[in-house]
N, C-alpha and C. Protein backbone atom coordinates (compact mmCIF):
# COMPACT_ATOMS: atom_id res chain seq x y z
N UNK A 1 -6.31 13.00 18.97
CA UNK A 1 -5.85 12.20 20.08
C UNK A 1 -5.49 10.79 19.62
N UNK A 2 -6.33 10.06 18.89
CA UNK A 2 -6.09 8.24 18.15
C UNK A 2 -4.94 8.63 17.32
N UNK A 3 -4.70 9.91 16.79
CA UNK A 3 -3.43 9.79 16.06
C UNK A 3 -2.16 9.79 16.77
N UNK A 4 -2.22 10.44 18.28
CA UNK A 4 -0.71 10.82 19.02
C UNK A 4 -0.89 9.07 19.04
N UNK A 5 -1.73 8.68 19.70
CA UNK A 5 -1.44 7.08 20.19
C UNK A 5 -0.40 6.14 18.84
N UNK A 6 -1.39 6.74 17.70
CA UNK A 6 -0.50 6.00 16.61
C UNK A 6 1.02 6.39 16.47
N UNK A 7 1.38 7.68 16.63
CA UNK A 7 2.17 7.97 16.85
C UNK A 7 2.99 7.78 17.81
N UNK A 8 2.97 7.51 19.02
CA UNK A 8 3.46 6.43 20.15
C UNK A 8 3.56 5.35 20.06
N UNK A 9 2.96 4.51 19.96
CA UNK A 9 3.27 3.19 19.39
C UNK A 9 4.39 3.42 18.72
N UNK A 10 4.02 3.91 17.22
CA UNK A 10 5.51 3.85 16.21
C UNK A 10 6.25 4.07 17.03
N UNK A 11 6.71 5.44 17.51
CA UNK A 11 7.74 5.44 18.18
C UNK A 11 8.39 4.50 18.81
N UNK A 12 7.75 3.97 20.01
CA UNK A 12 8.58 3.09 20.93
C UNK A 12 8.54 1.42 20.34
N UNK A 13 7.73 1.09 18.87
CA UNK A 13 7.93 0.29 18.07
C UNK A 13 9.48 0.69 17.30
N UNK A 14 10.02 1.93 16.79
CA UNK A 14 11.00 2.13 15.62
C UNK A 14 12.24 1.98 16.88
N UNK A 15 11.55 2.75 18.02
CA UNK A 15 13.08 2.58 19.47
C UNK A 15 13.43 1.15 19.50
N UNK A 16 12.65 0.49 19.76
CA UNK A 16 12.60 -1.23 20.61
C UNK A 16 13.41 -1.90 20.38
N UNK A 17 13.15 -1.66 18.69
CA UNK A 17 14.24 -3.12 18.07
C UNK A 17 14.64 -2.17 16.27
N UNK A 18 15.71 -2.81 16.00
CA UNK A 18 16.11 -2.46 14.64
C UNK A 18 15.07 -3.59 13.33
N UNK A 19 14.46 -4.56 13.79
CA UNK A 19 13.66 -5.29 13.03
C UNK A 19 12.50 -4.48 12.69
N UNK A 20 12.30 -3.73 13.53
CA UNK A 20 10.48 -3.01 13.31
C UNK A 20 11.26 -1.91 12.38
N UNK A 21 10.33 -1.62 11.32
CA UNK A 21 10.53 -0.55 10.22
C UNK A 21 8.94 -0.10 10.03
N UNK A 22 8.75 1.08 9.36
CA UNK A 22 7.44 1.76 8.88
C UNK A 22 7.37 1.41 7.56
N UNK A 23 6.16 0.49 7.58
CA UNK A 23 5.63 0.65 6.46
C UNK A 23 4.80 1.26 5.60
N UNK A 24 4.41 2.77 5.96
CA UNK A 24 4.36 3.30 5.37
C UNK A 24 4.88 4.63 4.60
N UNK A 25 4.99 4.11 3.22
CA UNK A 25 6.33 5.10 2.41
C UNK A 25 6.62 6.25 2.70
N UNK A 26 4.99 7.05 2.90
CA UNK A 26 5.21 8.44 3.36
C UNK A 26 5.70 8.84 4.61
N UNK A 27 5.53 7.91 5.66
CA UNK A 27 5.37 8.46 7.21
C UNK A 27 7.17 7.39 6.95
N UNK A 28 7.80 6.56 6.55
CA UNK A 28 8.99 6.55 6.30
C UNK A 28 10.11 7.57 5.14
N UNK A 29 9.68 8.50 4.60
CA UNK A 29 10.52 9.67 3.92
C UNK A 29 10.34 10.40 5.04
N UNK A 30 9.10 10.71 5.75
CA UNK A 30 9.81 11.59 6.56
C UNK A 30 10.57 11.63 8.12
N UNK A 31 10.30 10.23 7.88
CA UNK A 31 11.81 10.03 9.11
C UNK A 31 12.97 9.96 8.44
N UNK A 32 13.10 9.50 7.34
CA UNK A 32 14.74 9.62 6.51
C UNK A 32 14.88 10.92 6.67
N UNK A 33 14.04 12.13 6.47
CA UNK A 33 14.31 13.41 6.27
C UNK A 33 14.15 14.03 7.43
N UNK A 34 13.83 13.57 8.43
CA UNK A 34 13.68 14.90 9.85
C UNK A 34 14.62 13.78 10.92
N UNK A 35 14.40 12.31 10.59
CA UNK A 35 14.31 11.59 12.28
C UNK A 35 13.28 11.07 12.66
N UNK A 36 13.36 10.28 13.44
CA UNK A 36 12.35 9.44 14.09
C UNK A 36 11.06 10.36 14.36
N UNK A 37 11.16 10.99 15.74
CA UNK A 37 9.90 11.61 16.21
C UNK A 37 9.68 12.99 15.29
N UNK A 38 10.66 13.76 15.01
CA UNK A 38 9.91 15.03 14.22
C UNK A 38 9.55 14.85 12.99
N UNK A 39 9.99 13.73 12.26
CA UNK A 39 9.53 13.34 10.95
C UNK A 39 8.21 12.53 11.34
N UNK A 40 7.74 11.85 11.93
CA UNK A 40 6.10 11.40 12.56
C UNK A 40 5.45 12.51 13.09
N UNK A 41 5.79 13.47 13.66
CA UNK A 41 4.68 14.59 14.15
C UNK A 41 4.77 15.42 12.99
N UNK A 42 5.81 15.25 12.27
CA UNK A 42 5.53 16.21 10.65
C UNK A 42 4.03 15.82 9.84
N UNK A 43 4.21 14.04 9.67
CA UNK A 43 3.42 13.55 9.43
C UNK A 43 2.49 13.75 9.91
N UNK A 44 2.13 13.40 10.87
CA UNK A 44 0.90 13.16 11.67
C UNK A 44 0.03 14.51 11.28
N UNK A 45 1.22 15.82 11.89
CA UNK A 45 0.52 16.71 11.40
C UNK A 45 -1.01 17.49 10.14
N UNK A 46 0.62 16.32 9.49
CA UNK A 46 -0.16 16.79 8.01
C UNK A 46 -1.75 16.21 7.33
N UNK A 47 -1.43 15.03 8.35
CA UNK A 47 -2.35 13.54 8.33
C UNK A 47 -3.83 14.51 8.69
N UNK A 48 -3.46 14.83 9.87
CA UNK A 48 -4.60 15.54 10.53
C UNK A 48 -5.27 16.97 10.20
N UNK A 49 -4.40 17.67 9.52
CA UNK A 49 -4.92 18.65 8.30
C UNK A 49 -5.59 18.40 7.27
N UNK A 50 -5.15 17.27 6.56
CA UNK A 50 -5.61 16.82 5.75
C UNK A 50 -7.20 16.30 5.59
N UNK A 51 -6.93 15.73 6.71
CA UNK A 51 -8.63 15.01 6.81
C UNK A 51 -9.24 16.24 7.46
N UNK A 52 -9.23 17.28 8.01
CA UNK A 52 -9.75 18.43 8.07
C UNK A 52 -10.71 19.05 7.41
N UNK A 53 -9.30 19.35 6.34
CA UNK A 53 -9.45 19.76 4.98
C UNK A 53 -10.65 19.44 4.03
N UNK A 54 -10.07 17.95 4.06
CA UNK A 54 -10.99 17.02 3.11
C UNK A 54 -12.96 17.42 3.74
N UNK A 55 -12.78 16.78 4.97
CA UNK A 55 -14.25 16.81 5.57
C UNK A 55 -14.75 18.06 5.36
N UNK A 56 -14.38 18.93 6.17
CA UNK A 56 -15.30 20.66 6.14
C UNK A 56 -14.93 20.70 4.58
N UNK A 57 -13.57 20.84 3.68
CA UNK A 57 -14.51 21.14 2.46
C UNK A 57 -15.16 20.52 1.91
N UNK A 58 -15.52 19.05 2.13
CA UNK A 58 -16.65 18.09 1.46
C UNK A 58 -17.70 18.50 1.76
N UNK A 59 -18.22 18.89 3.30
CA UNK A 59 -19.35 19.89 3.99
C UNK A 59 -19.19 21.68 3.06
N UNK A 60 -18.44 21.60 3.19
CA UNK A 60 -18.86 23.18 2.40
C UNK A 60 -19.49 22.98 0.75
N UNK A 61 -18.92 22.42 0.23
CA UNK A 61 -18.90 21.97 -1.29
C UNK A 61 -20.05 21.63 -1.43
N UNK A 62 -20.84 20.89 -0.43
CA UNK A 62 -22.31 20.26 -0.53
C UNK A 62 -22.82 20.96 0.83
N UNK A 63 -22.56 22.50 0.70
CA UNK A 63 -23.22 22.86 2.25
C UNK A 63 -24.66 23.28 1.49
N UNK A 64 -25.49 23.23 0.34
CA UNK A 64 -26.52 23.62 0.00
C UNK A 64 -27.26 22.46 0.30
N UNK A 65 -26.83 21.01 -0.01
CA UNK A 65 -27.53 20.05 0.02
C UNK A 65 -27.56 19.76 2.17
N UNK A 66 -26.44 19.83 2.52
CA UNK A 66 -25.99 19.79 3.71
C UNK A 66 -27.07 20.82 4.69
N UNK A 67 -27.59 22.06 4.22
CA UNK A 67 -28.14 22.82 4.74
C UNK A 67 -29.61 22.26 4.72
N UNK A 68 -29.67 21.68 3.58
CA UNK A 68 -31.33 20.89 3.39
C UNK A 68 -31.84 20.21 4.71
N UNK A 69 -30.42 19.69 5.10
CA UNK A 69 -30.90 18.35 6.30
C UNK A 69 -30.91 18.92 7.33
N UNK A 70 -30.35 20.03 7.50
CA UNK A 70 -30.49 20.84 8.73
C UNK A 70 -29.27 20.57 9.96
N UNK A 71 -28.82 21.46 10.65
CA UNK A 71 -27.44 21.33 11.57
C UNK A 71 -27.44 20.01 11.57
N UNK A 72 -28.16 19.27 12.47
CA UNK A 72 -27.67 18.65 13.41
C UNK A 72 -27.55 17.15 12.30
N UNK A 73 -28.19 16.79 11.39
CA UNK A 73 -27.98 15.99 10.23
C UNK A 73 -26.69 15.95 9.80
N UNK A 74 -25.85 17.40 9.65
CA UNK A 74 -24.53 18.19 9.13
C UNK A 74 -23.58 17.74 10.32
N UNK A 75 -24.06 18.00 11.48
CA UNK A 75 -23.04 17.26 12.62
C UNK A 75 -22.94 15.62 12.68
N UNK A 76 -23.94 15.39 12.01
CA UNK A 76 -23.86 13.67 12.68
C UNK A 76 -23.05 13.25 11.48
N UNK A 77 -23.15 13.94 10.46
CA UNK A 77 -22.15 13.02 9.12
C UNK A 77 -20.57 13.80 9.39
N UNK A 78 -20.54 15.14 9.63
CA UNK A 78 -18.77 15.31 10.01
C UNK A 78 -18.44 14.27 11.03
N UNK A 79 -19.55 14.04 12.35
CA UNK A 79 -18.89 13.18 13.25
C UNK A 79 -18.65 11.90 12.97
N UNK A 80 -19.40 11.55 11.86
CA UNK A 80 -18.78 9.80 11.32
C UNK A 80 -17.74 9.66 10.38
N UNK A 81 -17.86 10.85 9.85
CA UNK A 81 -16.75 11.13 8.48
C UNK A 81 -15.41 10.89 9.79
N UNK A 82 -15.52 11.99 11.06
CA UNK A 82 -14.11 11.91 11.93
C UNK A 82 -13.86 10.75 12.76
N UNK A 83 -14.88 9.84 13.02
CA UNK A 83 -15.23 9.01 13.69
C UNK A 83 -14.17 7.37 12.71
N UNK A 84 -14.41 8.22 11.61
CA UNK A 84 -13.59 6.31 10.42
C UNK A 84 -12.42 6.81 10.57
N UNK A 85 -11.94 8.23 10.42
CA UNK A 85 -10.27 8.82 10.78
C UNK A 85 -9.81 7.88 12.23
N UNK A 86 -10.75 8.68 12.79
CA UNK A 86 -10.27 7.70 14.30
C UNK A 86 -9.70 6.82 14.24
N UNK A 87 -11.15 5.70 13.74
CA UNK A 87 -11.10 4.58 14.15
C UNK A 87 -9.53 3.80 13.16
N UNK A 88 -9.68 4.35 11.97
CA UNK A 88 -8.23 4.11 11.57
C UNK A 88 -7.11 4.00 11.90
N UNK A 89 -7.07 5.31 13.04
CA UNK A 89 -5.73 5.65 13.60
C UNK A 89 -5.80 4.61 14.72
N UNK A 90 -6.97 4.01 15.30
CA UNK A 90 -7.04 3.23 16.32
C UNK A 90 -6.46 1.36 16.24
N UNK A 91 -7.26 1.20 14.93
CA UNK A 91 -6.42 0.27 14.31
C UNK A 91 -4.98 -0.21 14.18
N UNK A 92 -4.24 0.98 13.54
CA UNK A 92 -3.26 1.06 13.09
C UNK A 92 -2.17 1.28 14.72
N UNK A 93 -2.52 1.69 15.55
CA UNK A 93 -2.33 1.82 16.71
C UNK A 93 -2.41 0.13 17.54
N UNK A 94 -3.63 -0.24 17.50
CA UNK A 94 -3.46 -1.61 18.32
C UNK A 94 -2.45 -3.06 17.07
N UNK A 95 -2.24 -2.59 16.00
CA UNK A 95 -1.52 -3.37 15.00
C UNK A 95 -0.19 -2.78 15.79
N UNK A 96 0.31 -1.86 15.91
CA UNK A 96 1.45 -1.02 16.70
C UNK A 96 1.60 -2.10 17.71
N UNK A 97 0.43 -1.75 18.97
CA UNK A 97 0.93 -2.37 19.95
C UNK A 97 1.37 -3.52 19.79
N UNK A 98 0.61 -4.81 19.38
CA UNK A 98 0.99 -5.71 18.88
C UNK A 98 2.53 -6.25 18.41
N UNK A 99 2.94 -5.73 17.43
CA UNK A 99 3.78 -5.96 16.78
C UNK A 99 5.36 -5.36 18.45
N UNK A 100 4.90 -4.09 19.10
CA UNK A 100 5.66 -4.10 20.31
C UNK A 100 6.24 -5.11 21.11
N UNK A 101 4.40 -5.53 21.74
CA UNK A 101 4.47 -6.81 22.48
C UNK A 101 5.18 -7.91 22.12
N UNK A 102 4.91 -8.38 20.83
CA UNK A 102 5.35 -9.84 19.73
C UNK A 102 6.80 -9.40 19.92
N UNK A 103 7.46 -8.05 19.89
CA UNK A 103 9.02 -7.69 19.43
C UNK A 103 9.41 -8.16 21.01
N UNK A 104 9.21 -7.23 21.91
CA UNK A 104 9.38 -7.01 23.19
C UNK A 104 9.69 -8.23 23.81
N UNK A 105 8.88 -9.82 23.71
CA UNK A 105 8.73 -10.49 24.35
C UNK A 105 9.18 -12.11 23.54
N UNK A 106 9.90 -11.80 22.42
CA UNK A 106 9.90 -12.97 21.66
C UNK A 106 11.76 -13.32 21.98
């Protein structure tokens, strides 16, 4: 969900004005290569697989040590591991809005 937001923002940040550009390299190749919005939900996509990926197999990889602490130990570290994803995307999202507002109104 903190990622569609990031992903909204950009959007109606890359619509607004021709001054706003993405700075980041990856999530900018793939708007050169798809377009605005399907090259960001390409991304995003992948964004969000990724950290998937990463977490449960970091939990699997250490599910012996992980099993030591018992479930609910195992839930509280995936939920902070997903919890810094978030909060990233949340960041990067109110830097979004920002830079909207500042465009929008200057």
């Amino acid at each position: 969900m903190t990622k569609g937001v990031d992903l909204t923002t950009t959007v109606i940040g890359l619509r607004l004005s021709p001054v706003v550009s993405e700075r980041n390299p990856l999530a900018a190749a793939m708007i050169a290569q798809y377009g605005v919005v399907p090259g960001l939900v390409v991304g995003s996509v992948l964004t969000v697989a990724a950290m998937i990926v990463l977490i449960e197999g970091g939990f699997r990889i250490g599910s012996p040590s992980v099993q030591e602490l018992g479930g609910s130990a195992a839930t509280t570290g995936r939920g902070l591991c997903y919890a810094v994803g978030c909060s990233c995307n949340l960041v990067i999202a109110s830097y979004n809005a920002a830079v909207v507002v500042r465009v929008a109104f200057s």
